[in-house]
Protein backbone atom coordinates (compact mmCIF):
# COMPACT_ATOMS: atom_id res chain seq x y z
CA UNK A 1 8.83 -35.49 36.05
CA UNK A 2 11.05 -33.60 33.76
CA UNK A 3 10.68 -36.19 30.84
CA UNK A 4 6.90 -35.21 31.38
CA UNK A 5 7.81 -31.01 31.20
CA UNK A 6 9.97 -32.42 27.91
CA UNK A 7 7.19 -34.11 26.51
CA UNK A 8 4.63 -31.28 27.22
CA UNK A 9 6.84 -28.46 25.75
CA UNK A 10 7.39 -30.52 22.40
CA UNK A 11 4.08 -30.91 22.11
CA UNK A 12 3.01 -27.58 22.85
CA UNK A 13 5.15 -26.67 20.01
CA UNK A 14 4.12 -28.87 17.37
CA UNK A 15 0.50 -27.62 18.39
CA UNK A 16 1.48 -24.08 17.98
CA UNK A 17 2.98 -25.11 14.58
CA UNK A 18 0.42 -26.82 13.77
CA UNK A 19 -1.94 -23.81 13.99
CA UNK A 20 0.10 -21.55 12.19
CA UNK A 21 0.61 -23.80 9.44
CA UNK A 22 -3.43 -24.43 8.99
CA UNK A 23 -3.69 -20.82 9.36
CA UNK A 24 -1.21 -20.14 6.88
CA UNK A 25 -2.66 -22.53 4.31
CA UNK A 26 -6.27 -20.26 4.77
CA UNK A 27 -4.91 -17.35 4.12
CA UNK A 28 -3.23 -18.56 1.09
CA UNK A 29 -6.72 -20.39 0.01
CA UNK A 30 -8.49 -17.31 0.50
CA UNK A 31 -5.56 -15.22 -1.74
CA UNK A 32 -6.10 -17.44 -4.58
CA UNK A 33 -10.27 -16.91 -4.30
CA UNK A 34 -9.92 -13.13 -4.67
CA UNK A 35 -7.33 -13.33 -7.33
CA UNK A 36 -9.27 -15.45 -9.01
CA UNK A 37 -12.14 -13.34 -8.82
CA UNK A 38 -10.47 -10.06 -9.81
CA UNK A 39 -8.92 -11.58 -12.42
CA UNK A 40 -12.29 -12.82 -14.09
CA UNK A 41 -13.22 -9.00 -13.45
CA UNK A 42 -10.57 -7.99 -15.36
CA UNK A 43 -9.25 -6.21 -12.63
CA UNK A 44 -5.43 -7.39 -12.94
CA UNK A 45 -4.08 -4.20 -10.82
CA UNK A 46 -5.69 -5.94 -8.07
CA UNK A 47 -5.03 -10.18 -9.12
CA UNK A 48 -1.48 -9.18 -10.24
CA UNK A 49 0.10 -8.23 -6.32
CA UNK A 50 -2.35 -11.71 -5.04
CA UNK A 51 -0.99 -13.38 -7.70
CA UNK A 52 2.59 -12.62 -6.95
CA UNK A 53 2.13 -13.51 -2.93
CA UNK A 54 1.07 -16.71 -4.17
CA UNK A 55 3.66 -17.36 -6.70
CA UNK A 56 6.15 -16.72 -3.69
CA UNK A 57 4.06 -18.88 -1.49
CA UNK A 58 3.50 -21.77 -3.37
CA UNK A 59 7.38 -22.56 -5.69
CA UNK A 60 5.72 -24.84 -7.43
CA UNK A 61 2.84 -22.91 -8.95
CA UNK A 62 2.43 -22.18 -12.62
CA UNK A 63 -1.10 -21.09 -12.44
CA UNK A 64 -0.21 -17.49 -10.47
CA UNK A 65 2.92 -17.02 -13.30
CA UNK A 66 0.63 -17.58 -15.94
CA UNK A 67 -2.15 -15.31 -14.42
CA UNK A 68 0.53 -12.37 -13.91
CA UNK A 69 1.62 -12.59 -17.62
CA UNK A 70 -1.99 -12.79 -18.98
CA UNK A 71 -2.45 -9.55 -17.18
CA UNK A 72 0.07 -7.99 -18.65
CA UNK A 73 -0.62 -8.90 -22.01
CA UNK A 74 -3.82 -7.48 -21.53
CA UNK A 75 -2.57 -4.05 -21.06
CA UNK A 76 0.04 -5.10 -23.65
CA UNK A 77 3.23 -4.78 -21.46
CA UNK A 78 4.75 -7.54 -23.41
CA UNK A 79 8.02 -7.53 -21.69
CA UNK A 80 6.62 -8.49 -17.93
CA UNK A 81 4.07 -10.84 -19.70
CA UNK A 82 6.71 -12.28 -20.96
CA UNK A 83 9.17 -12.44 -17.57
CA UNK A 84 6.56 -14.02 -16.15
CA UNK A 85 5.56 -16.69 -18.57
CA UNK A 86 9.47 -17.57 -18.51
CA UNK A 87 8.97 -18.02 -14.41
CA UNK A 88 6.01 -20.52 -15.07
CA UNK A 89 8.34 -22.45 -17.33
CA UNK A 90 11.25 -22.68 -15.40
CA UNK A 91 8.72 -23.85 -12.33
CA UNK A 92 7.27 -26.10 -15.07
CA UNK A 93 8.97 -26.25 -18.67
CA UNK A 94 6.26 -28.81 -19.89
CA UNK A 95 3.60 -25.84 -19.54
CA UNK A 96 1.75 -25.65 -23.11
CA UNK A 97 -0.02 -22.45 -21.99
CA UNK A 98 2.47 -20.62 -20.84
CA UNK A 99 4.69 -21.48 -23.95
CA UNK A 100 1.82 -20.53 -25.90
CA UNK A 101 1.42 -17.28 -24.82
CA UNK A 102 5.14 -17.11 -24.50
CA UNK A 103 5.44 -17.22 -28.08
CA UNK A 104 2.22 -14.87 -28.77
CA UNK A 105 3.99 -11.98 -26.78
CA UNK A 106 7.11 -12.50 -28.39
CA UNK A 107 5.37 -12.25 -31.72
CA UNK A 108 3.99 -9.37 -30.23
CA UNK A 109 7.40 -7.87 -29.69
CA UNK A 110 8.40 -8.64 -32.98
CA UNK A 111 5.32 -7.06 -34.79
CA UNK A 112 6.45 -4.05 -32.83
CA UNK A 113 9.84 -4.07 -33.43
CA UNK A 114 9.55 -4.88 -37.47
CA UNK A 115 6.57 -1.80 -37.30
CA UNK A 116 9.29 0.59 -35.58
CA UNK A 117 11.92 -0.17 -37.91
CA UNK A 118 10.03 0.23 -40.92
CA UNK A 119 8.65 3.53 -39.41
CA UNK A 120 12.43 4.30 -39.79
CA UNK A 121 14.02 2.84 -42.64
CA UNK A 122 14.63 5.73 -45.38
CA UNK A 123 11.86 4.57 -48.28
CA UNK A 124 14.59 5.43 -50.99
CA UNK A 125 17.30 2.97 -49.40
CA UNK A 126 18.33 -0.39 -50.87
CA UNK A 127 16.85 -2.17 -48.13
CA UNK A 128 13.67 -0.58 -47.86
CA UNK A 129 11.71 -3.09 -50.28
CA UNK A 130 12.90 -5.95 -48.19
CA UNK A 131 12.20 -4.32 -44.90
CA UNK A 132 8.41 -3.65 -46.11
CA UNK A 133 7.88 -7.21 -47.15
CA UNK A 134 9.23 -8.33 -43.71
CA UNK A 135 6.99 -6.09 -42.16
CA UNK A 136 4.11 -6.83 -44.15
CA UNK A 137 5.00 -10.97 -43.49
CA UNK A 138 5.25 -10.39 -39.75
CA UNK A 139 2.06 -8.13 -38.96
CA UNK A 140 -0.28 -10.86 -41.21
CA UNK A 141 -1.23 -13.27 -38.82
CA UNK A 142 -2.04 -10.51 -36.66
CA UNK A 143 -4.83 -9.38 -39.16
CA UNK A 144 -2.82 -5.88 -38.82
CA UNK A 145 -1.82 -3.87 -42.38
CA UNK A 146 1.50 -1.35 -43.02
CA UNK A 147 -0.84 1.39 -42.40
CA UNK A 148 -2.58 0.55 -39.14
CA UNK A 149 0.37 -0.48 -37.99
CA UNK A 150 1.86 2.86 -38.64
CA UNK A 151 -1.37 4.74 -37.18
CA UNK A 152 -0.71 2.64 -33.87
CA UNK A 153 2.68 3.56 -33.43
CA UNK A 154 2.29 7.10 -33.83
């Protein structure tokens, strides 16, 4: 009779488990739905915090990390954008997206930096010629002239 009680209790357990675990699962299914769906709203306040429950939820997702850094590129907070794509690479460093944007933000950072120092850099110095051609070489690709540049920062 008590090997019976035994038997019930463990089973009663794993049942209970059992629940929680499926229950768990939905909630975390149901997260990723409305992230999704704010994030193709554009509405990253909202997909960022989802997106973070399920990066903590699921260690082996890349798609959340990569999510959380798009989002912040978007509203060109380059230095979380780029946190986070580091967190999807270290989950994942074969991740060609996240790399990819990696790098864009970081050229990002650079654009800004090389814009700020030239913004700086006494015209009449030594160095001056060098730091406008740097400056000039770094904001090309980004279809983005000395001037603009200079309007943006101001």
């Amino acid at each position: 009779m008590a090997r019976l009680i035994y038997l019930l209790c463990i089973l009663t357990s794993l049942v209970g488990c059992s629940h929680n675990s499926v229950r768990n699962v939905q909630i975390t299914l149901d997260n990723q739905v409305e992230a999704d769906t704010y994030y193709a709203k554009e509405q990253c306040d909202k997909a960022v915090a989802l997106y973070q429950s399920l990066a903590i939820a699921m260690p082996n997702d890349t798609k959340s990390l990569l999510r959380i850094g798009n989002c912040y590129a978007r509203s060109q907070d380059y230095v979380k954008a780029q946190d986070a794509y580091q967190q999807a690479l270290i989950r994942d460093n074969s991740f060609v997206k996240a790399w990819y944007n990696l790098a864009y933000v970081r050229a990002q950072l650079l654009a800004d930096t090389v814009t700020e120092m030239y913004k700086h850099t006494d015209p009449t110095s030594p160095e001056a010629e060098k730091i406008r051609n740097l400056t000039v070489q770094v904001l090309e690709p980004f279809e983005i002239n000395l001037e603009v540049a200079n309007e943006m920062q101001e």
